[in-house]
C-alpha atoms as a PDB file:
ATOM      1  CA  UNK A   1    -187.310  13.755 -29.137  1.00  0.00           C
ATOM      2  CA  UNK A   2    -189.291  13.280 -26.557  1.00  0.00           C
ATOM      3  CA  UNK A   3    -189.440  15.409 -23.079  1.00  0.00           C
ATOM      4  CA  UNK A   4    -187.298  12.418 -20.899  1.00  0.00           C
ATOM      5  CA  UNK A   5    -184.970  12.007 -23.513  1.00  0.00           C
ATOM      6  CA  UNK A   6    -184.004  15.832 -23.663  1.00  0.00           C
ATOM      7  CA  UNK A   7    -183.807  15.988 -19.816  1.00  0.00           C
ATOM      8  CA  UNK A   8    -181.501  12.833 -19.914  1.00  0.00           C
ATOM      9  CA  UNK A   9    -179.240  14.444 -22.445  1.00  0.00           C
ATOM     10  CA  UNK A  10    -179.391  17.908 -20.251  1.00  0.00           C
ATOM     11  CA  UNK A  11    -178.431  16.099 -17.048  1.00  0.00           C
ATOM     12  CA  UNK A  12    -175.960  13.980 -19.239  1.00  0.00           C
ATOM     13  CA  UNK A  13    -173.969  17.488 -20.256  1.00  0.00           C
ATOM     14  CA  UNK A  14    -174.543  19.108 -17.300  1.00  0.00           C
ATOM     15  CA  UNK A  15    -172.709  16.243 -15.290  1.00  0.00           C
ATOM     16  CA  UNK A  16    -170.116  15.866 -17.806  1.00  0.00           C
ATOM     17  CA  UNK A  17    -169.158  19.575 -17.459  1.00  0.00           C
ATOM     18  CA  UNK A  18    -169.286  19.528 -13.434  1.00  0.00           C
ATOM     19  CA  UNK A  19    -166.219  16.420 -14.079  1.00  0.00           C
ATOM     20  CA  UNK A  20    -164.651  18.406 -16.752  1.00  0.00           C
ATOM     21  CA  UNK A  21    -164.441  21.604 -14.263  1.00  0.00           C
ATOM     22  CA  UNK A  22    -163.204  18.857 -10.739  1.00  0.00           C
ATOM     23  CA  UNK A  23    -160.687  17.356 -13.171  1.00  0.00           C
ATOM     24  CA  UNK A  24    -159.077  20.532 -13.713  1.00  0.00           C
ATOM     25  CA  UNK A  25    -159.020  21.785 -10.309  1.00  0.00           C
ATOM     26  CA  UNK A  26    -157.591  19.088  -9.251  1.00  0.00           C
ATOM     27  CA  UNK A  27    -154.489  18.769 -11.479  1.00  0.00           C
ATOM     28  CA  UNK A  28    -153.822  22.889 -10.760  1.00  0.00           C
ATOM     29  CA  UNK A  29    -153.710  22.044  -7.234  1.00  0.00           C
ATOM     30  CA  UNK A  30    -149.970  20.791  -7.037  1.00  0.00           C
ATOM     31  CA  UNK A  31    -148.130  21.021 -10.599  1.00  0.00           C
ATOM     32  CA  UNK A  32    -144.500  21.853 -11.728  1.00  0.00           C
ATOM     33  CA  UNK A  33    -144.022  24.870 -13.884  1.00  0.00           C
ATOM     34  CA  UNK A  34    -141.971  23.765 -16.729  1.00  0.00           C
ATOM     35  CA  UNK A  35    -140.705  27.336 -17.747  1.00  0.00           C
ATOM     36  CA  UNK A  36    -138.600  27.276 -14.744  1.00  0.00           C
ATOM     37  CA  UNK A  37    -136.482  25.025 -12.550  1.00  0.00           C
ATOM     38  CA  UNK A  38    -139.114  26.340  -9.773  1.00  0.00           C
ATOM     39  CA  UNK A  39    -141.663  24.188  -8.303  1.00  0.00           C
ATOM     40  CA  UNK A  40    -144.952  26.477  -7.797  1.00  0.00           C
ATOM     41  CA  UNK A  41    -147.709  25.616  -5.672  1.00  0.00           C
ATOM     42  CA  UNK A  42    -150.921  26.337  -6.533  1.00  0.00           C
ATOM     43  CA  UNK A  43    -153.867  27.564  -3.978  1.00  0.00           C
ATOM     44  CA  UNK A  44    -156.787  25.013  -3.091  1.00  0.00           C
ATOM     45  CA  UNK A  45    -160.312  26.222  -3.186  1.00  0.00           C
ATOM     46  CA  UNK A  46    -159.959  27.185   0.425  1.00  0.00           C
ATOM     47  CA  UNK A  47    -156.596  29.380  -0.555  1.00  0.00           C
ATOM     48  CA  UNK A  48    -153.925  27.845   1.281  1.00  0.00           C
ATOM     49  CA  UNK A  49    -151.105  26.056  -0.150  1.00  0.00           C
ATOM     50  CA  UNK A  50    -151.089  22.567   0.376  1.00  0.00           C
ATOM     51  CA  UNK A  51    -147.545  20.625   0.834  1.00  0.00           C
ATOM     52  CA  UNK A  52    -145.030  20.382  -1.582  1.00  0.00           C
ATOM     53  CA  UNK A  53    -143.827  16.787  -1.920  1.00  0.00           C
ATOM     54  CA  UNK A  54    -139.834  16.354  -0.806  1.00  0.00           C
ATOM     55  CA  UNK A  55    -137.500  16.884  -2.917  1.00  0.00           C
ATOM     56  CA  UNK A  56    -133.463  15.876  -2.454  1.00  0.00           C
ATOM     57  CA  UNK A  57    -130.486  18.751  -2.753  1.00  0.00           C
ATOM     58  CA  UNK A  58    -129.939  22.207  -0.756  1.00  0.00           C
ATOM     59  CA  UNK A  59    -132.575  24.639  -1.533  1.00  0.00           C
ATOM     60  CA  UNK A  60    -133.061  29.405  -1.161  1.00  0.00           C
ATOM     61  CA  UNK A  61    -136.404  30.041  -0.296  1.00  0.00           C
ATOM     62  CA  UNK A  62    -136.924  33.232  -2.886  1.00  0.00           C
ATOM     63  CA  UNK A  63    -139.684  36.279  -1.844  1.00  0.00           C
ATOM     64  CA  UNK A  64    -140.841  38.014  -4.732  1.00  0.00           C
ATOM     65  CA  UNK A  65    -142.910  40.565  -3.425  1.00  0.00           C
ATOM     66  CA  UNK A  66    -144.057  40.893   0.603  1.00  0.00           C
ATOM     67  CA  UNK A  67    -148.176  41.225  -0.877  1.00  0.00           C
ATOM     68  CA  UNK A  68    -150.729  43.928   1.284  1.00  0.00           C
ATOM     69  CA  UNK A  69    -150.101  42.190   4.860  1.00  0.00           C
ATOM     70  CA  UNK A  70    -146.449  43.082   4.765  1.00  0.00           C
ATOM     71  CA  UNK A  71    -146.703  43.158   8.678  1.00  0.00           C
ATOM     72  CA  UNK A  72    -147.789  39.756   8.943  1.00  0.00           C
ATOM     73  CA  UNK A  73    -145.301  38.627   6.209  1.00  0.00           C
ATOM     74  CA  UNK A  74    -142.565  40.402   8.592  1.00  0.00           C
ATOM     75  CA  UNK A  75    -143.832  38.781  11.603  1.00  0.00           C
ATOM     76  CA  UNK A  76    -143.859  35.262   9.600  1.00  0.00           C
ATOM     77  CA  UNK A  77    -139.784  35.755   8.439  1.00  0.00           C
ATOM     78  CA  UNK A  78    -138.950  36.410  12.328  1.00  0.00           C
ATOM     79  CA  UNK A  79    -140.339  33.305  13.185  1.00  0.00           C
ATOM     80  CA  UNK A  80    -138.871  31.577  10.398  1.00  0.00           C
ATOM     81  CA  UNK A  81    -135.558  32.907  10.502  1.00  0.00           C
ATOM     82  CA  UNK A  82    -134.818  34.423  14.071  1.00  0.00           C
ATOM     83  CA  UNK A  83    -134.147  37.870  12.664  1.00  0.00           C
ATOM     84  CA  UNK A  84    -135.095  40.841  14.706  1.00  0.00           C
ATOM     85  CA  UNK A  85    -137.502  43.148  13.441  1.00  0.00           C
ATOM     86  CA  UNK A  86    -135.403  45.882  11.315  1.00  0.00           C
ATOM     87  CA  UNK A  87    -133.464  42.650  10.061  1.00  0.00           C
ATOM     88  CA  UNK A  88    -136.519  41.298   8.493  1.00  0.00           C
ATOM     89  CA  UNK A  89    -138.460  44.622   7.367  1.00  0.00           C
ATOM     90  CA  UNK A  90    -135.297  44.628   5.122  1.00  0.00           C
ATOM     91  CA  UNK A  91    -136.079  41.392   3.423  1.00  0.00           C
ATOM     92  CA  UNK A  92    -139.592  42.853   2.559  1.00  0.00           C
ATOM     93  CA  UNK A  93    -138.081  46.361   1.212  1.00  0.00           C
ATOM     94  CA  UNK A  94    -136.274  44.626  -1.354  1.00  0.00           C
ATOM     95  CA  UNK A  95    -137.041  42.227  -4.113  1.00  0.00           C
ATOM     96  CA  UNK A  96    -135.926  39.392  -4.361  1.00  0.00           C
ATOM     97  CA  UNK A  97    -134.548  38.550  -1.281  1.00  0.00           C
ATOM     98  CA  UNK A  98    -133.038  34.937   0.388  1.00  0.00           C
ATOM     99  CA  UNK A  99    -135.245  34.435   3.131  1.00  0.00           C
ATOM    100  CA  UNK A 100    -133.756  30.755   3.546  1.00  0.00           C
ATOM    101  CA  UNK A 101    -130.418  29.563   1.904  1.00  0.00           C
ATOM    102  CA  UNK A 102    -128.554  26.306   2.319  1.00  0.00           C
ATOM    103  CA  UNK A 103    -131.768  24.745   3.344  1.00  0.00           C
ATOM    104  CA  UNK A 104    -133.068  21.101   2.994  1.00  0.00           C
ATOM    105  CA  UNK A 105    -136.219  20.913   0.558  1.00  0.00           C
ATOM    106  CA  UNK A 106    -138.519  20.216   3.738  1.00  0.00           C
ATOM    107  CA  UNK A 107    -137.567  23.467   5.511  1.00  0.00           C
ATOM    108  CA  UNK A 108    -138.067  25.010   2.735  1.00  0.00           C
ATOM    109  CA  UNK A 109    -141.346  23.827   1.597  1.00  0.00           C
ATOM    110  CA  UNK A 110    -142.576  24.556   5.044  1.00  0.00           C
ATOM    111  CA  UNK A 111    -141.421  28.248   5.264  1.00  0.00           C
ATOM    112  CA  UNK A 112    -142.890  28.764   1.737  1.00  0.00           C
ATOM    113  CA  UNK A 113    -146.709  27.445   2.853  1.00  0.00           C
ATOM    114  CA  UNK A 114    -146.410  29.969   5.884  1.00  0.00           C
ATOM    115  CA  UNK A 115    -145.193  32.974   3.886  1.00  0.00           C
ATOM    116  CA  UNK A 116    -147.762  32.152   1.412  1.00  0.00           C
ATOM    117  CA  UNK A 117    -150.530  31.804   3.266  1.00  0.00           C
ATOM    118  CA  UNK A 118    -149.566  35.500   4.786  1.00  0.00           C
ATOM    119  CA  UNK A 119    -149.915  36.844   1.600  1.00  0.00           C
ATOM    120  CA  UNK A 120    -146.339  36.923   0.195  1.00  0.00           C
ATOM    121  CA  UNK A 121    -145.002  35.734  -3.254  1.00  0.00           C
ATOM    122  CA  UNK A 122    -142.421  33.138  -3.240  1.00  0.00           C
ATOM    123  CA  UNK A 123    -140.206  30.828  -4.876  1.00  0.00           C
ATOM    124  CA  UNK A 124    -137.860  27.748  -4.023  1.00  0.00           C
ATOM    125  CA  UNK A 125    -134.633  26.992  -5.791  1.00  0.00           C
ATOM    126  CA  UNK A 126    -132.952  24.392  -5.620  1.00  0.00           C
ATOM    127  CA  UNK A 127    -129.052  25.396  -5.188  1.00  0.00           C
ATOM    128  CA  UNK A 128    -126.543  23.674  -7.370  1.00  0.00           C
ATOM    129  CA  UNK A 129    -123.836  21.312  -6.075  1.00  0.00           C
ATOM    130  CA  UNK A 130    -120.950  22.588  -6.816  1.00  0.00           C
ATOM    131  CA  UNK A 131    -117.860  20.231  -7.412  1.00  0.00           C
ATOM    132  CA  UNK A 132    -115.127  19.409  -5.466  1.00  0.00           C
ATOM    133  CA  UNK A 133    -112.139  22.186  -6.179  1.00  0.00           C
ATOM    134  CA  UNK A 134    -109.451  19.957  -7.865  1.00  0.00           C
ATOM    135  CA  UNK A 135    -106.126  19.799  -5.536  1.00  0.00           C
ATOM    136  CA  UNK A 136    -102.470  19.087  -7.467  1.00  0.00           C
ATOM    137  CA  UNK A 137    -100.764  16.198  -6.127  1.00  0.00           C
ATOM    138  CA  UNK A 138     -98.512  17.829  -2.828  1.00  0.00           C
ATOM    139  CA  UNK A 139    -101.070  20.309  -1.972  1.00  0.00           C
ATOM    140  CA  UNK A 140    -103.732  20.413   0.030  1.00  0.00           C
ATOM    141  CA  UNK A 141    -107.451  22.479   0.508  1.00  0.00           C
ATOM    142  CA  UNK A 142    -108.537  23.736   3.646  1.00  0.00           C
ATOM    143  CA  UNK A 143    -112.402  23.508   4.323  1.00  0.00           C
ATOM    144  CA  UNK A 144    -114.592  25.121   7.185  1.00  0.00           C
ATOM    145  CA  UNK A 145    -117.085  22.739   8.111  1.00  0.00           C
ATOM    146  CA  UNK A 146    -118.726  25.024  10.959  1.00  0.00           C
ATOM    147  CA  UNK A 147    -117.955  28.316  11.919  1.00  0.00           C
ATOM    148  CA  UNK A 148    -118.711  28.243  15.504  1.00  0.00           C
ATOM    149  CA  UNK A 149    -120.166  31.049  17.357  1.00  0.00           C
ATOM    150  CA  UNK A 150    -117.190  33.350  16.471  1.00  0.00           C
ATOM    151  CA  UNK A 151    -118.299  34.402  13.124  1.00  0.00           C
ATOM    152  CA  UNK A 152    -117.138  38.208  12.483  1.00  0.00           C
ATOM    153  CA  UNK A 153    -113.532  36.535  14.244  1.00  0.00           C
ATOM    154  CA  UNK A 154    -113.719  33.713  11.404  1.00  0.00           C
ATOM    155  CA  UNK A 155    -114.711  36.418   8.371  1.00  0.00           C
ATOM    156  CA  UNK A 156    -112.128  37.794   9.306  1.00  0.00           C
ATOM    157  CA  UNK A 157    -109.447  35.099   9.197  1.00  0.00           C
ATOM    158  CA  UNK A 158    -110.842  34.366   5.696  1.00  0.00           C
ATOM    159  CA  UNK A 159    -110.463  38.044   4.285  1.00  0.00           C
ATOM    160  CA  UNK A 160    -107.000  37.980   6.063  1.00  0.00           C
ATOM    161  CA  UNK A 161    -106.455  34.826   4.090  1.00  0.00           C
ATOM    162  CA  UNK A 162    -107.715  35.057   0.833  1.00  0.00           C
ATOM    163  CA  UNK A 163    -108.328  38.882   0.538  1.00  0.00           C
ATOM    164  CA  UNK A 164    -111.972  37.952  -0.694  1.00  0.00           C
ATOM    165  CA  UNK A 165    -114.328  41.291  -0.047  1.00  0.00           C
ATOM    166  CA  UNK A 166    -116.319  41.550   2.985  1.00  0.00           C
ATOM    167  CA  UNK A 167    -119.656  39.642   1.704  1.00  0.00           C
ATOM    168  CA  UNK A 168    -117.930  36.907  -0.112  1.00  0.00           C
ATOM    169  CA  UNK A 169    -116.213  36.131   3.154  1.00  0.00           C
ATOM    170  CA  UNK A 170    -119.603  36.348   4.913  1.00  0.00           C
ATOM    171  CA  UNK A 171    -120.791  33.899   2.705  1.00  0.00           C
ATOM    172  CA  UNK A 172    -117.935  31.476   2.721  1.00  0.00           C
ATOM    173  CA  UNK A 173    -118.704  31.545   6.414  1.00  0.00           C
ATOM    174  CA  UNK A 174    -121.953  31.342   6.624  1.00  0.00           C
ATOM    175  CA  UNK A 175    -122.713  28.377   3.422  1.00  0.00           C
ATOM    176  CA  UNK A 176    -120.861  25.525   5.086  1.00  0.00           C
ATOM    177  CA  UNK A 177    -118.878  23.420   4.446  1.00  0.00           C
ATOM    178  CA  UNK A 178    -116.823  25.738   2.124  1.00  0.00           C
ATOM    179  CA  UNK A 179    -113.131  25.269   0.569  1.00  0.00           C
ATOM    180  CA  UNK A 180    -111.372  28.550   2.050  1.00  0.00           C
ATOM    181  CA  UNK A 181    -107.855  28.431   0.303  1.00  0.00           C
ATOM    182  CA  UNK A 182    -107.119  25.620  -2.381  1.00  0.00           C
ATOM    183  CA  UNK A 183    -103.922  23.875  -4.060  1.00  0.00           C
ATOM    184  CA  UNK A 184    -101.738  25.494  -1.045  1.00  0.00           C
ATOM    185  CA  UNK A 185     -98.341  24.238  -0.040  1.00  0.00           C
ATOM    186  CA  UNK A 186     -98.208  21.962   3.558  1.00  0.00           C
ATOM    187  CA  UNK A 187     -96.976  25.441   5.176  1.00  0.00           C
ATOM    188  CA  UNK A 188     -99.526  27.237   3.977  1.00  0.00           C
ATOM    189  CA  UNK A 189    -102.126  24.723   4.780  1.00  0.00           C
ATOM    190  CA  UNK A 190    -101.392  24.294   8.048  1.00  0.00           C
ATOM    191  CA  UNK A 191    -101.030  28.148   8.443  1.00  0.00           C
ATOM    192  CA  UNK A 192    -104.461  28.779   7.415  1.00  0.00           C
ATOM    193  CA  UNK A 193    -106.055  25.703   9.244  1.00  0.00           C
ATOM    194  CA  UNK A 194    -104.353  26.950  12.570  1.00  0.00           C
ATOM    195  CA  UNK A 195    -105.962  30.536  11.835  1.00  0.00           C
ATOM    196  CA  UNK A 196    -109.220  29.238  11.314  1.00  0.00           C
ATOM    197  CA  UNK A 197    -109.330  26.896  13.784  1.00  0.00           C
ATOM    198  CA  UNK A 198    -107.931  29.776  16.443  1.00  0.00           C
ATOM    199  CA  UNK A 199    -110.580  31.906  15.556  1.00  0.00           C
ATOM    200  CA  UNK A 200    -113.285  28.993  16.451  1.00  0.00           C
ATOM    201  CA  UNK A 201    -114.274  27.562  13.586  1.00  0.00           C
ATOM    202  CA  UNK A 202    -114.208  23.539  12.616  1.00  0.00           C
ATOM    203  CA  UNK A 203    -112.083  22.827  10.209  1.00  0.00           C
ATOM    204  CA  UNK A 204    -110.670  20.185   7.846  1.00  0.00           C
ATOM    205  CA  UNK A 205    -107.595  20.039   5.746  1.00  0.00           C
ATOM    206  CA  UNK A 206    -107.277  17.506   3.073  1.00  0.00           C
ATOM    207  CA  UNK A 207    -104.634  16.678  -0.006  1.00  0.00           C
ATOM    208  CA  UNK A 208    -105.836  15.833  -3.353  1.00  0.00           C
ATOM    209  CA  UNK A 209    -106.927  12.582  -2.763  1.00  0.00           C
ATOM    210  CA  UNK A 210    -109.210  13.790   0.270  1.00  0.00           C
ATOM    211  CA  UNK A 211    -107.359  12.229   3.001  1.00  0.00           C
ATOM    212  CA  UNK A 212    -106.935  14.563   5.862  1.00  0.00           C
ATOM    213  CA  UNK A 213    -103.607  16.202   6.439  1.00  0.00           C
ATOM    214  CA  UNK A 214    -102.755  15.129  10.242  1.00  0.00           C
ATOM    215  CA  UNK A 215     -99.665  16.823  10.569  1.00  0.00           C
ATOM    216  CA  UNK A 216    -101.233  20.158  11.337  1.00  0.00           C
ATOM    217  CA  UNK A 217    -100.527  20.714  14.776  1.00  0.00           C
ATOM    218  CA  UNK A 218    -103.250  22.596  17.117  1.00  0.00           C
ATOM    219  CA  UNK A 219    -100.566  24.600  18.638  1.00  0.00           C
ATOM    220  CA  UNK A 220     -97.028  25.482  16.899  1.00  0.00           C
ATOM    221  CA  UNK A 221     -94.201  25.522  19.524  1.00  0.00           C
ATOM    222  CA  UNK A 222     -91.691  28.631  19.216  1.00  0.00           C
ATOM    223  CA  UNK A 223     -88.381  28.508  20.634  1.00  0.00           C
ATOM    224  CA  UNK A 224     -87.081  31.436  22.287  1.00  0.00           C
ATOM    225  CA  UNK A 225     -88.370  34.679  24.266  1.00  0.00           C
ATOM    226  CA  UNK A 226     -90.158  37.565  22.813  1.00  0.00           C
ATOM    227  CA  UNK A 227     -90.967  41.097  23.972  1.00  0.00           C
ATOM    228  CA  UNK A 228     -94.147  42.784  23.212  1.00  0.00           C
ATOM    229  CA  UNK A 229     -93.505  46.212  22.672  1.00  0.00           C
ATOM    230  CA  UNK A 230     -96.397  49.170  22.229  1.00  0.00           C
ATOM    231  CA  UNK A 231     -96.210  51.488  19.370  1.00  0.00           C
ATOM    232  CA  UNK A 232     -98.998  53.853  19.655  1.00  0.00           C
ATOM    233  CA  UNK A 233    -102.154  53.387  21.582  1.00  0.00           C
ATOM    234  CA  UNK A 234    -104.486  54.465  19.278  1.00  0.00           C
ATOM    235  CA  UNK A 235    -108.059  56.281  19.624  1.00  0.00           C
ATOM    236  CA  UNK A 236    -108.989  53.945  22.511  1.00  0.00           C
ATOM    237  CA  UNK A 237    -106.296  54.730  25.004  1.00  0.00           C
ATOM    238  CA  UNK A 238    -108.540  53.298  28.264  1.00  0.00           C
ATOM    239  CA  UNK A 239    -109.209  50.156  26.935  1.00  0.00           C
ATOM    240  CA  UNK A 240    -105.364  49.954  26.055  1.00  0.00           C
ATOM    241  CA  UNK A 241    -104.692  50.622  29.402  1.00  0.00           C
ATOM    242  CA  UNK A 242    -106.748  48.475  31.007  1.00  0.00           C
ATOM    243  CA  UNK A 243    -105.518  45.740  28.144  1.00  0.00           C
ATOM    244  CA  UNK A 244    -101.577  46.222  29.843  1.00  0.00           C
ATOM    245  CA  UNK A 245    -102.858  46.333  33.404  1.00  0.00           C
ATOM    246  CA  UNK A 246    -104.181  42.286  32.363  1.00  0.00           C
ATOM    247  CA  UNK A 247    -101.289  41.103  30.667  1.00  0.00           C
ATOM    248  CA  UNK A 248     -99.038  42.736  33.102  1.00  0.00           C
ATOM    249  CA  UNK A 249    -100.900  43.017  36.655  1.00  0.00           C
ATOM    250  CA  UNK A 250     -98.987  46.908  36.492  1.00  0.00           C
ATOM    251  CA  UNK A 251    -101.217  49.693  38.436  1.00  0.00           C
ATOM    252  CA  UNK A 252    -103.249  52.275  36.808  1.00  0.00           C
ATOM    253  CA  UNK A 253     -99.806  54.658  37.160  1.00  0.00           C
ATOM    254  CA  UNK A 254     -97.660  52.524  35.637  1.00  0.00           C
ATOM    255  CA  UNK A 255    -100.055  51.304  32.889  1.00  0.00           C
ATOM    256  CA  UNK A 256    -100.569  54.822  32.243  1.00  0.00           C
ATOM    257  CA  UNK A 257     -97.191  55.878  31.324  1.00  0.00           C
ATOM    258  CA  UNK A 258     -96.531  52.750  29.200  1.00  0.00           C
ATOM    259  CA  UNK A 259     -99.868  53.949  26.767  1.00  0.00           C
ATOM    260  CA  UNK A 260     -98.038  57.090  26.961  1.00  0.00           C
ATOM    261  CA  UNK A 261     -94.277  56.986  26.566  1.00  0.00           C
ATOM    262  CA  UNK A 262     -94.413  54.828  23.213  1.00  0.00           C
ATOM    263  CA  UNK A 263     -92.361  53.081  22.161  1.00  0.00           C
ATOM    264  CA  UNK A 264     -92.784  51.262  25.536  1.00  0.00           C
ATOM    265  CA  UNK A 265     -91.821  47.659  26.385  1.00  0.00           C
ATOM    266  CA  UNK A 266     -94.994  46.081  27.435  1.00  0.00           C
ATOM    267  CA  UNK A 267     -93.552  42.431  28.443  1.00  0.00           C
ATOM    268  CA  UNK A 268     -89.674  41.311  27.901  1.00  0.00           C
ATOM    269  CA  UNK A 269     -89.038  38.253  27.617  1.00  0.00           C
ATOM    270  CA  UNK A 270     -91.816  35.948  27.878  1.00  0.00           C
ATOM    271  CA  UNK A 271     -92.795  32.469  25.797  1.00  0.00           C
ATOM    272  CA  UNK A 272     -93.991  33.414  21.903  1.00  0.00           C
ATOM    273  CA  UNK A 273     -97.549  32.037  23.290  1.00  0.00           C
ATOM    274  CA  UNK A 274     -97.563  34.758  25.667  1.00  0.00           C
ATOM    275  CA  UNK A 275     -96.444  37.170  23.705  1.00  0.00           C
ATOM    276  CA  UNK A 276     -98.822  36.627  20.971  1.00  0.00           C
ATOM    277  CA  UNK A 277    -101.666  36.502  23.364  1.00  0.00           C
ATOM    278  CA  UNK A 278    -100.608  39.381  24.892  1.00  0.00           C
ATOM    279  CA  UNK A 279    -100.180  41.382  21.389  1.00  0.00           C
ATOM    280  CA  UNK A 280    -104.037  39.810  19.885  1.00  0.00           C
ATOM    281  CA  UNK A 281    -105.344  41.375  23.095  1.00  0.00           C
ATOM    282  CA  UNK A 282    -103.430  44.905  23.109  1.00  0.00           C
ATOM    283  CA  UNK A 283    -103.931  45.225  19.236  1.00  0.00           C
ATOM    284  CA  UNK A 284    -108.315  44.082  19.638  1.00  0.00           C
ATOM    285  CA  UNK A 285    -108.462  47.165  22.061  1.00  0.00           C
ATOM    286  CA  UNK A 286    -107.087  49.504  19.153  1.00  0.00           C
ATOM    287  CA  UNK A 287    -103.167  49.762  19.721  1.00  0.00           C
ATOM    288  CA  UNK A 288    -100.589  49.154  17.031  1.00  0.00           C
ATOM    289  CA  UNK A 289     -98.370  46.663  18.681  1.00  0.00           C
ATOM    290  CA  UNK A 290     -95.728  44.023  17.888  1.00  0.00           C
ATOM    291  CA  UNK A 291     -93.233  40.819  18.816  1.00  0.00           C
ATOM    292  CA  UNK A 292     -89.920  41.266  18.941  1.00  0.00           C
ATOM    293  CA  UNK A 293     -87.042  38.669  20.021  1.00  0.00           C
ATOM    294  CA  UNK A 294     -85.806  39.586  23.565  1.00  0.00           C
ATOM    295  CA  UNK A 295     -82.443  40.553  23.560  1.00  0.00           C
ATOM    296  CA  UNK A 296     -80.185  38.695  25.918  1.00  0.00           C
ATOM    297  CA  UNK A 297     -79.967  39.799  28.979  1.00  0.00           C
ATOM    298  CA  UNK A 298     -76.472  41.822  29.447  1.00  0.00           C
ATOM    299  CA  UNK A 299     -73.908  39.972  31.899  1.00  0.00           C
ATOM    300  CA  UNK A 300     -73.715  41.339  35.402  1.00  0.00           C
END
């Protein structure tokens, strides 16, 4: 063999290799993983994560581990999420932890690349649909579709009505829309859709073949007149004071002696709407309150 010939077969494995090595590089730079339903981005030779092509369904942004800038990765979740600082030191004390959840693949994608490129491990999942709860024939479902800017009010309304434990409530309210109470009677349809929608939330109520119930009034109309009497003022006797000085327009004396001489009679006689105004706001400060039907008034 002569000297060109073994310098063209040199430069001929030499190149070969250098394509061999691009080749690979380039198919590691975006790949699925197919042990897990997880797409995982790769780094590019310049370490950052390049984009993650879109993807359809609801999607958790997953971190793993927060990495050596844990400050940074902190500062990169409060800009993602809007949490304040002790908020989002918790996501990076504890593994793993939803930094996104209910999000479209896009948001998703993008909130990995900048927690990634701070250092942090991380992970997308795509969230399940989950089917349609199946409502008998005569009953009806009642879904939140938005839970307004009265959340803790709306939790509540969901414990109250399905006696669900404080974080599966928070969660009902929070992964919207979500079927609160299913395969209800009318009455107890519309009861819960009135709750709901009292506490601020936007709600739907529908029978089993999805149409929406439109009998639900906003507002249910009680006959008759109703006292509001005061049982015991609880632990918080000066905001139950100042509660019956608003609903009555009594003075500080009188107001007073009603928080003190329980039972009192707070209003007699008023519409049910004013009543039950009257005993949400007395019972929020901390008294134990309740309606009563007014008595008729003795003839003269």
């Amino acid at each position: 063999m002569t000297f060109v010939n073994a310098l063209v077969l040199i430069l001929f494995l030499v190149g070969g290799g250098l394509v061999a090595v691009m080749v690979t590089i380039t198919q590691r730079a975006y790949k699925k993983d197919e042990r897990s339903p997880h797409w995982v981005v790769y780094p590019t030779a310049k370490g950052e994560r390049p984009a993650i092509p879109a993807q359809p369904g609801t999607w958790t942004l997953l971190l793993d581990d927060a990495g050596q800038k844990k400050i940074q990765v902190i500062k990169e979740i409060r800009g993602i999420t809007g949490l304040g600082l002790a908020e989002a030191k918790a996501l990076t004390d504890r593994f793993p932890s939803p930094v996104l959840a209910g999000v479209d693949h896009a948001s998703a994608s993008a909130a990995y690349r900048v927690l990634a490129n701070a250092g942090a491990r991380v992970r997308m999942a795509e969230i399940a649909a989950e089917p349609a709860p199946e409502t008998p024939a005569g009953l009806y479902t009642v879904y939140i579709d938005d839970s307004g800017d009265k959340l803790i009010q709306v939790i509540k309304e969901i414990r109250g009505l399905t006696n669900l434990g404080l974080a599966e409530a928070k969660r009902l309210a929070e992964q919207t829309p979500a079927a609160v109470v299913t395969g209800v009677p009318h009455a107890a349809a519309a009861k819960a859709h009135q709750a709901l929608a009292g506490a601020g939330a936007r709600v739907r109520t529908v029978d089993a073949a999805g149409h929406a119930m439109d009998t639900v009034p906003e507002t249910t109309a009680v006959s008759g007149l109703f006292a509001v009497l005061l049982d015991d003022t609880g632990k918080k006797k000066i905001n139950v004071i100042k509660e019956i000085r608003a609903v009555t327009g009594l003075g500080l004396a009188e107001a007073k002696r009603l928080s003190e001489q329980t039972p009192s009679t707070i209003l007699a006689r008023v519409p049910h709407a004013t009543a039950t105004d009257a005993l949400d706001k007395l019972t929020a400060a901390g008294a134990t309150a309740r309606i009563t039907e007014a008595p008729e008034p003795e003839p003269r």
